[in-house]
N, C-alpha and C. Protein backbone atom coordinates (compact mmCIF):
# COMPACT_ATOMS: atom_id res chain seq x y z
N UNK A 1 -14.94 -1.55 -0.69
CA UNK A 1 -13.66 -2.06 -1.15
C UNK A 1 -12.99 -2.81 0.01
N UNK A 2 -12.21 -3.53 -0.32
CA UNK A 2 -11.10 -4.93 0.54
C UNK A 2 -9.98 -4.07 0.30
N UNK A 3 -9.76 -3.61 1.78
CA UNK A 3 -8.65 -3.11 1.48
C UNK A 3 -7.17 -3.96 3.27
N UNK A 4 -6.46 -4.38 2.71
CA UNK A 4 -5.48 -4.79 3.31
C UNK A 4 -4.33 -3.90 3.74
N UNK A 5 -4.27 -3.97 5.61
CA UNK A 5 -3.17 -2.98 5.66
C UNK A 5 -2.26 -4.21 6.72
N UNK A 6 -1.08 -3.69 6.64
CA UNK A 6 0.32 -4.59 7.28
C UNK A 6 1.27 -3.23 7.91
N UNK A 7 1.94 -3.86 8.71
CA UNK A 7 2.88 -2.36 9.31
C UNK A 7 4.24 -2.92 10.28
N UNK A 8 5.16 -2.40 10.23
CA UNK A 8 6.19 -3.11 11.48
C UNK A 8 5.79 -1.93 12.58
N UNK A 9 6.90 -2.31 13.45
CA UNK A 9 6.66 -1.92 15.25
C UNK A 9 6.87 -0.15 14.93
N UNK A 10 7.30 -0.22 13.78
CA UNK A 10 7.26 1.60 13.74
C UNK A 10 6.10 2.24 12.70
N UNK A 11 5.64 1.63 12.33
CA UNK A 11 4.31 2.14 11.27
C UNK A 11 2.81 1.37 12.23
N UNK A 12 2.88 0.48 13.21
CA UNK A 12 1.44 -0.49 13.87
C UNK A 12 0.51 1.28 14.21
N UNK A 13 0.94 2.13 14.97
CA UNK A 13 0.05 3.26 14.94
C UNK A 13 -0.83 4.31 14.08
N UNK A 14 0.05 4.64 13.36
CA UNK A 14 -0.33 5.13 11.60
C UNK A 14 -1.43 3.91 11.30
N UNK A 15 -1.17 2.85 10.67
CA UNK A 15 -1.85 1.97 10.44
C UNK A 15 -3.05 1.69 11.07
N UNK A 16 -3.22 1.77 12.70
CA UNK A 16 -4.55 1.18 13.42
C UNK A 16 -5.24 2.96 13.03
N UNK A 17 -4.52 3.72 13.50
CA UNK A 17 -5.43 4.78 13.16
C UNK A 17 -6.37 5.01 11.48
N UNK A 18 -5.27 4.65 10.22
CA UNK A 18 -5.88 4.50 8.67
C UNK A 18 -7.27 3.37 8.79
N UNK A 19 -6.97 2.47 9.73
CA UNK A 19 -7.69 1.07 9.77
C UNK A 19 -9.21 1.56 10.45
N UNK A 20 -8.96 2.10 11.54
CA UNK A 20 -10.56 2.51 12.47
C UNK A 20 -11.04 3.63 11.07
N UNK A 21 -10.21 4.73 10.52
CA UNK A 21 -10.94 5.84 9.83
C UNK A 21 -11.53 4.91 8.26
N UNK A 22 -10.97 3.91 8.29
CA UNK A 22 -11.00 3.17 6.70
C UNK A 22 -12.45 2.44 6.89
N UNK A 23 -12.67 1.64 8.27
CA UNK A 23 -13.64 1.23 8.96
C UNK A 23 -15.01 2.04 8.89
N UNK A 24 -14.94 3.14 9.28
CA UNK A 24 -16.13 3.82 9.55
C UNK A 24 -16.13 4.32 8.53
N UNK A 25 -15.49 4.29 6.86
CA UNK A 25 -16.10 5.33 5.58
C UNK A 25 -16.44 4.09 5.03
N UNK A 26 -16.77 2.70 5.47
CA UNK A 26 -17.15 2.18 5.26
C UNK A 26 -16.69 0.77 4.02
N UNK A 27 -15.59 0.65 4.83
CA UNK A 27 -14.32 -0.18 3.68
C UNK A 27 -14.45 -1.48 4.57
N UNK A 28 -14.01 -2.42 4.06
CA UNK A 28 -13.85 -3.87 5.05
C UNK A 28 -12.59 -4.07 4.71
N UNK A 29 -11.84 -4.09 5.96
CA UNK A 29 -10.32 -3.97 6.27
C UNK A 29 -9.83 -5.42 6.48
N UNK A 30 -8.96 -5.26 6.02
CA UNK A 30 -8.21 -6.80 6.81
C UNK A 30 -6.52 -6.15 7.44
N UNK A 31 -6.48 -6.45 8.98
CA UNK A 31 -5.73 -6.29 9.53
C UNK A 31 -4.92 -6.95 9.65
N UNK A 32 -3.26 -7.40 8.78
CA UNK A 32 -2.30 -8.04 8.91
C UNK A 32 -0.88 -7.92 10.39
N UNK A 33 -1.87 -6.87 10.84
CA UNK A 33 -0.89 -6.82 11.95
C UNK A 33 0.08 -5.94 11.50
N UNK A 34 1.14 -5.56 12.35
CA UNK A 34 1.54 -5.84 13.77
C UNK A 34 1.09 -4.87 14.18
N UNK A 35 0.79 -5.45 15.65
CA UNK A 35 -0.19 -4.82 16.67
C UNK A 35 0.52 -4.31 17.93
N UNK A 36 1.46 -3.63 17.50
CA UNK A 36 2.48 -2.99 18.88
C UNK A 36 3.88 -2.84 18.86
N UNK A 37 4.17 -2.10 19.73
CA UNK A 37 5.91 -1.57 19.24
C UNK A 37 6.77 -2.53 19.75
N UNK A 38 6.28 -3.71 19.71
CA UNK A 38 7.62 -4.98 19.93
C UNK A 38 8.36 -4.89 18.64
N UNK A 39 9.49 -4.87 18.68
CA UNK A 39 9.93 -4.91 17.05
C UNK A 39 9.74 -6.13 16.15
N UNK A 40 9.53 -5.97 15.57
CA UNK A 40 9.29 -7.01 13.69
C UNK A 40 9.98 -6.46 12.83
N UNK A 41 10.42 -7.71 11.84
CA UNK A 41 10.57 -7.56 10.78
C UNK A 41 10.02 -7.28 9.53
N UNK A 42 9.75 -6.09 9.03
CA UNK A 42 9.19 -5.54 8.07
C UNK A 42 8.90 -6.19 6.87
N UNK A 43 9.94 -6.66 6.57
CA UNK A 43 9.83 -8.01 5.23
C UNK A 43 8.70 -9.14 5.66
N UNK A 44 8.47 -9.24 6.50
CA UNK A 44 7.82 -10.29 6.81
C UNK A 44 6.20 -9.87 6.51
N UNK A 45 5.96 -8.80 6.92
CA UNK A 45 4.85 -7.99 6.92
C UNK A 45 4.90 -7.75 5.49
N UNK A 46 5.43 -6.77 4.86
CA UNK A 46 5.44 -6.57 3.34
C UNK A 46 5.01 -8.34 2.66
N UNK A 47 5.56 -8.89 2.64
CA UNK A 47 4.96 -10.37 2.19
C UNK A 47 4.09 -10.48 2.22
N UNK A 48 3.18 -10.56 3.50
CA UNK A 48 1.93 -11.44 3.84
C UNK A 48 1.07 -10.35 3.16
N UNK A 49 1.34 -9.04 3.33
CA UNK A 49 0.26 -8.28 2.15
C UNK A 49 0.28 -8.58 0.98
N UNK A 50 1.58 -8.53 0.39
CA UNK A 50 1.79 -8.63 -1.06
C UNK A 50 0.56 -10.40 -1.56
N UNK A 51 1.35 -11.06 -0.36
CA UNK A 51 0.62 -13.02 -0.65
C UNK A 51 -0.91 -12.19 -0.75
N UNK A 52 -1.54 -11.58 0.29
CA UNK A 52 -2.99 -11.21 0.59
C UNK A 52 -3.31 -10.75 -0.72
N UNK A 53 -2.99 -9.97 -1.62
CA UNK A 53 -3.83 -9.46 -2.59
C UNK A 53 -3.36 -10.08 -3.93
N UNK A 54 -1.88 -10.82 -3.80
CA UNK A 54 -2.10 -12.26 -4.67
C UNK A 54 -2.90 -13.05 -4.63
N UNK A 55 -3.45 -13.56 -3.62
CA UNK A 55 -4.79 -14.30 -3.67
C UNK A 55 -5.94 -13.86 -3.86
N UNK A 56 -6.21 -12.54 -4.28
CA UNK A 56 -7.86 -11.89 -4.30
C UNK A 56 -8.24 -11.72 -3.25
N UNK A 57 -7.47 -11.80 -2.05
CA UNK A 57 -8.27 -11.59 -0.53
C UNK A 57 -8.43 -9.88 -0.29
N UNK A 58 -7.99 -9.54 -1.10
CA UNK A 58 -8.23 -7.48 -1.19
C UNK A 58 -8.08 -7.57 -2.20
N UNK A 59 -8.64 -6.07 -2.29
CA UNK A 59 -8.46 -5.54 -3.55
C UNK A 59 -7.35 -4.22 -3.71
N UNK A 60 -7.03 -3.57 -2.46
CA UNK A 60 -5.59 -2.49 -2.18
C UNK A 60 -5.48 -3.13 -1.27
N UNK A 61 -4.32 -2.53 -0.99
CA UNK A 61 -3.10 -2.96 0.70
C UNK A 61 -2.40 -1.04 0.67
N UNK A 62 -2.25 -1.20 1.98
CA UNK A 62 -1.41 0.01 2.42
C UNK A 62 -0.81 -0.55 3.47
N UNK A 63 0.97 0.08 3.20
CA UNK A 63 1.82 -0.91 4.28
C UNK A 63 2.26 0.57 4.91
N UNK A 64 2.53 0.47 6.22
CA UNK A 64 3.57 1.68 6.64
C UNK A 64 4.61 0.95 7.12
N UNK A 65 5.52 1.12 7.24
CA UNK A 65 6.74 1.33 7.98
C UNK A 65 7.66 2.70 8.89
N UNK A 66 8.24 2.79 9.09
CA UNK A 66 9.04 3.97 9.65
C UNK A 66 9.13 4.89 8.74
N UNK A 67 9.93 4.58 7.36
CA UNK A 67 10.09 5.67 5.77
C UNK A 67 9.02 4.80 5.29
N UNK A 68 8.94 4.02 5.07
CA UNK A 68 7.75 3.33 3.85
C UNK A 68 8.87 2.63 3.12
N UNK A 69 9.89 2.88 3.17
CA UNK A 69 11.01 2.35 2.01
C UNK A 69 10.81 0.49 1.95
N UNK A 70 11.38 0.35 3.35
CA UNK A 70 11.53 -1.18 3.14
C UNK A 70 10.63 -1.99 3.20
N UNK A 71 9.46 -1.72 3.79
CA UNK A 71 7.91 -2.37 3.03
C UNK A 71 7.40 -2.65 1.86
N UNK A 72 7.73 -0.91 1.33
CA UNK A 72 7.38 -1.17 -0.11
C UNK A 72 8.59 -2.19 -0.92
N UNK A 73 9.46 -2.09 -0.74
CA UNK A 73 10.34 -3.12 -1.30
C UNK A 73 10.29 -4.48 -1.09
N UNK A 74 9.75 -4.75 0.27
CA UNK A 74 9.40 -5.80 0.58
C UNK A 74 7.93 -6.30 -0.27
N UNK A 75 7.25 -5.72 -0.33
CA UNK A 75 5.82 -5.92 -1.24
C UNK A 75 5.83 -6.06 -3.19
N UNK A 76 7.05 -5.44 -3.11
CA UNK A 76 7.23 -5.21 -4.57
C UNK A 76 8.01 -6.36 -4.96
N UNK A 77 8.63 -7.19 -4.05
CA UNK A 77 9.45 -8.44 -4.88
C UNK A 77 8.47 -9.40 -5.35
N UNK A 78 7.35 -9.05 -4.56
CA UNK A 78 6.04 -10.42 -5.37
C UNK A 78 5.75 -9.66 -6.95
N UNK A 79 5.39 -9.95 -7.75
CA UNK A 79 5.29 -9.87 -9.18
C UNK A 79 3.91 -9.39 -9.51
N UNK A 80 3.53 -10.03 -8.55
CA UNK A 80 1.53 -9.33 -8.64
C UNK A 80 1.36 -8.07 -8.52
N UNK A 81 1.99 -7.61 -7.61
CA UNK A 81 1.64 -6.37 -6.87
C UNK A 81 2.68 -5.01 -7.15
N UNK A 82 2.43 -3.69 -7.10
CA UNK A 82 2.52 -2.94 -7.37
C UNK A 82 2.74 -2.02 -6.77
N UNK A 83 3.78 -1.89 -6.02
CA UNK A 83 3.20 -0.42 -4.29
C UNK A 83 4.21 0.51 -4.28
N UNK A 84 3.89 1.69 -4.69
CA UNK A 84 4.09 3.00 -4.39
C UNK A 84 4.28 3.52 -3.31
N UNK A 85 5.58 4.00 -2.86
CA UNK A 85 5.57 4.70 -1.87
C UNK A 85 5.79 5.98 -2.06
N UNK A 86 4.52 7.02 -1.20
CA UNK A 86 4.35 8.30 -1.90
C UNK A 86 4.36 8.97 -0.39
N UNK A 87 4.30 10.36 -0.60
CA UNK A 87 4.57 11.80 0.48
C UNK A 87 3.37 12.36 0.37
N UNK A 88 3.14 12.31 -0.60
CA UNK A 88 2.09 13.52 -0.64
C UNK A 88 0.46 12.88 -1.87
N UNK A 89 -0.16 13.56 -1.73
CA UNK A 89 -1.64 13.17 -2.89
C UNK A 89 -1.42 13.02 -3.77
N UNK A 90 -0.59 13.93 -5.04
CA UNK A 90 -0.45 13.52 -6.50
C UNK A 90 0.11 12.36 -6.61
N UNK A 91 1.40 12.42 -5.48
CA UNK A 91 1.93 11.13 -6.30
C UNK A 91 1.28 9.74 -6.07
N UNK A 92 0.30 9.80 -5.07
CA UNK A 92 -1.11 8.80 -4.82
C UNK A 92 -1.70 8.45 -6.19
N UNK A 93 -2.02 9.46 -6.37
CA UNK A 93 -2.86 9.38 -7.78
C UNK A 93 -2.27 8.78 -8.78
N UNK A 94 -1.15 9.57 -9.02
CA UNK A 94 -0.66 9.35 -10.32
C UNK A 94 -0.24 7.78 -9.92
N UNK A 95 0.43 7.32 -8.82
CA UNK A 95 0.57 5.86 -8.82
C UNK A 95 -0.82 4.91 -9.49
N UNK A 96 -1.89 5.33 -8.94
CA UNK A 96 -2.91 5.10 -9.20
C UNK A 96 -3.02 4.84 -10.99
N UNK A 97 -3.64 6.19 -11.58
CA UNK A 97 -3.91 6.43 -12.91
C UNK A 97 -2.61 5.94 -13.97
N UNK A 98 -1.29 6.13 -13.51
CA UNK A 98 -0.29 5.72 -14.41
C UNK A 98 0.20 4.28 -14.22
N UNK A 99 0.26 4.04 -13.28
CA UNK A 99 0.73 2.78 -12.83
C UNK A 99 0.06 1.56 -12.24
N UNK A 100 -0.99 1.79 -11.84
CA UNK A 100 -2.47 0.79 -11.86
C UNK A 100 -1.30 0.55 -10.09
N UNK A 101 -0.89 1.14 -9.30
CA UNK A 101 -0.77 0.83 -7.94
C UNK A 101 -1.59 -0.17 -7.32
N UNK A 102 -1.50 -1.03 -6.76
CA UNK A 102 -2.41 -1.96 -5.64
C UNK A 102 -2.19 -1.74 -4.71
N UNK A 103 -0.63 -1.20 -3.97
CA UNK A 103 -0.46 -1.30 -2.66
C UNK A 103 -0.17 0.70 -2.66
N UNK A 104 -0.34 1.27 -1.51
CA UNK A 104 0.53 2.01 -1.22
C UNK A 104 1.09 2.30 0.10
N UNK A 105 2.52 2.82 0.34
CA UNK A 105 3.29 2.97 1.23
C UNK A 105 3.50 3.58 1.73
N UNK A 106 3.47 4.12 2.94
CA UNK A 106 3.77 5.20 3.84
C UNK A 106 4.57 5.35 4.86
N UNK A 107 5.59 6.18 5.02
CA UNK A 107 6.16 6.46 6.52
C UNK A 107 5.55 7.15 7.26
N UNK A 108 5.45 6.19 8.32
CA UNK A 108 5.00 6.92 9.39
C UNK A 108 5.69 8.00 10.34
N UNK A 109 7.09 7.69 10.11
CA UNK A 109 8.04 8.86 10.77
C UNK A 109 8.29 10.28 10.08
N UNK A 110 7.33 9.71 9.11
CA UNK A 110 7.65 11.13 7.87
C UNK A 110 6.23 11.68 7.67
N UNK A 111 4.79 10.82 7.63
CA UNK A 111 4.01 11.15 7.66
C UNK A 111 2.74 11.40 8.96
N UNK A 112 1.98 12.55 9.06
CA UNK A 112 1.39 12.80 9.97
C UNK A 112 -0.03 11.53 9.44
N UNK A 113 -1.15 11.88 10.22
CA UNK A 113 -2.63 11.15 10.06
C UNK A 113 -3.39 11.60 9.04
N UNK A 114 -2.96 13.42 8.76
CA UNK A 114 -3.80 14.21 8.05
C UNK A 114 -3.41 13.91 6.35
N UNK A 115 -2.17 14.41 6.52
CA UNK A 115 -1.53 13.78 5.26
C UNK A 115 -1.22 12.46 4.68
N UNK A 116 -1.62 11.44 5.86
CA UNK A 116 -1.69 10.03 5.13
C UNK A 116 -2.98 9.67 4.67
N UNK A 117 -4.63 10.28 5.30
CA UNK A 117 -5.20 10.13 5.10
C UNK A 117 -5.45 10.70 3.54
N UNK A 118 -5.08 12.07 3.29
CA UNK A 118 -5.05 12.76 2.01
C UNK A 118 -4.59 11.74 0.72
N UNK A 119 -3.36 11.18 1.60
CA UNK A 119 -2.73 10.49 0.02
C UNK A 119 -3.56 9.22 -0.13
N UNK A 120 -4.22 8.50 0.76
CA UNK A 120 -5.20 7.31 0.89
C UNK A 120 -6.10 7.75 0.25
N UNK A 121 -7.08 8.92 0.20
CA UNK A 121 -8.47 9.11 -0.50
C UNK A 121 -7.51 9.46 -1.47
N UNK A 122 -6.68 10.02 -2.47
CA UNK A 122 -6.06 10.04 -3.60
C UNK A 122 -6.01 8.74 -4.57
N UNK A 123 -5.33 7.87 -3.35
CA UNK A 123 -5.03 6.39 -3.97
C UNK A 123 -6.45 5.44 -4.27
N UNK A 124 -7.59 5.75 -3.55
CA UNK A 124 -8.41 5.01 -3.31
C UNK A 124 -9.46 5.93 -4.41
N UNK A 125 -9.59 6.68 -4.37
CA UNK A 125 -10.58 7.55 -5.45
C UNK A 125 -9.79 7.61 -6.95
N UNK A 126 -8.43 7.43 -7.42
CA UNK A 126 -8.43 7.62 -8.87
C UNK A 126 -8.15 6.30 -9.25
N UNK A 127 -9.09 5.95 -10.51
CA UNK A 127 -8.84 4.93 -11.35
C UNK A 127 -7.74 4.64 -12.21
N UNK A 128 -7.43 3.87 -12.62
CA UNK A 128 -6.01 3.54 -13.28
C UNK A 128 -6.68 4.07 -14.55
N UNK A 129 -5.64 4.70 -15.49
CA UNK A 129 -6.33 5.51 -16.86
C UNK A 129 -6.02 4.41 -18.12
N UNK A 130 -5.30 3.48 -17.94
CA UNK A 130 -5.11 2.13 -19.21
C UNK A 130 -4.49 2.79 -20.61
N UNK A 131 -5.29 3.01 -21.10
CA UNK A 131 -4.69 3.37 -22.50
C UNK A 131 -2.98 3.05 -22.73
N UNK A 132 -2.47 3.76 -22.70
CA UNK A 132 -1.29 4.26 -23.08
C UNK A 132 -0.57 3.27 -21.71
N UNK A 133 -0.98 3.57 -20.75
CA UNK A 133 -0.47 3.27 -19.24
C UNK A 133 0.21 1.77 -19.66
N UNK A 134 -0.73 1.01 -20.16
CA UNK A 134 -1.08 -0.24 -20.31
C UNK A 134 0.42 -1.27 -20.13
N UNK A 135 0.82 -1.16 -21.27
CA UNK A 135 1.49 -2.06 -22.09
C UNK A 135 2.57 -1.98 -20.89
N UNK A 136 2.82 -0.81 -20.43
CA UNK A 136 4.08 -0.02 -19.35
C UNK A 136 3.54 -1.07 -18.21
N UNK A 137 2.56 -1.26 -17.43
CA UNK A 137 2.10 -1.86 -16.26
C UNK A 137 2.47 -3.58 -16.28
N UNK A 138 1.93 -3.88 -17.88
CA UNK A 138 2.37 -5.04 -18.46
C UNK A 138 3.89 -5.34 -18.27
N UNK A 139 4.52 -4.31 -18.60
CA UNK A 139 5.79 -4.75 -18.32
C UNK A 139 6.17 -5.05 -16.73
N UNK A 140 6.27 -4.21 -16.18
CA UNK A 140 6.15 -4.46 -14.83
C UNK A 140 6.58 -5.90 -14.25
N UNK A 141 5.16 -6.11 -14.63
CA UNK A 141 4.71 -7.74 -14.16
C UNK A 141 6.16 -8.48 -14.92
N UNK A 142 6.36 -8.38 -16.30
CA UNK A 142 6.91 -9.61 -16.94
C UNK A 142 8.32 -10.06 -16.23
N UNK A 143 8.83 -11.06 -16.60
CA UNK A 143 9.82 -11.77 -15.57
C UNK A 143 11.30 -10.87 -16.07
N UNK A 144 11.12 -10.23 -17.07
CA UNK A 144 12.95 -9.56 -17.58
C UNK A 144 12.38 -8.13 -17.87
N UNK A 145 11.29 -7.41 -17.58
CA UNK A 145 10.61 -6.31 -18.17
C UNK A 145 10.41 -6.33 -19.91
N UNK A 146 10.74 -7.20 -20.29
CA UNK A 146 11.14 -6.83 -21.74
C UNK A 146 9.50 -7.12 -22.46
């Protein structure tokens, strides 16, 4: 799997660490940066992932930030994309299976390596379940939800 990760100056650690372990289970990563605790702007980062898997250049993205908050918000104003920011495994999943997730989000000030990795094999192992999900995901996307 193509999986795309992005991070500001408070999530670049979380991130290189998800990136080397994502590496060796045998994923092909694309590294959007940022690469060190100079500060950035988070929005900026949330974008270039969100643009990245608007174009088919991945197939997931995982953004961290400090909470995960303003990444994922930042990723979620593109219309394509989909990103969950979760704490723990279920709600990995269930982003996953209920909500067909593309991106997910993490704080790094909130989350350790062990538990981000947990909610990553969550997000990355359950399939979106469609049925019912469907029409709901559909909305999502549309320009007024309606």
């Amino acid at each position: 799997m193509i999986i795309a990760l992005a991070a500001d100056h408070a999530g670049f650690a979380l991130k290189d660490q998800l990136r080397d372990w994502l590496h060796e289970a045998g994923h092909e990563v694309v590294d959007l940066g940022t690469n060190g605790p100079d500060r950035v702007d988070y929005p900026r980062f949330g974008s270039l992932l969100a643009e990245t898997l608007a174009a088919g250049r991945a197939e997931r993205g995982i953004a961290v930030c400090g909470s995960g908050i303003g990444i994922s918000i930042a990723v979620n104003r593109n219309p394509a994309c989909r990103c969950a920011l979760v704490n723990e495994p279920l709600s990995a999943a269930l982003a996953r299976e209920h909500n067909d997730a593309d991106v997910l989000a993490l704080g790094a000030r909130l989350t350790g390596i062990d538990l981000a990795k947990a909610c990553v094999t969550a997000f990355l192992d359950t399939p979106f379940a469609g049925g019912r999900h469907q029409s709901r995901v559909d909305l999502l996307s549309a320009t007024h939800g309606e």
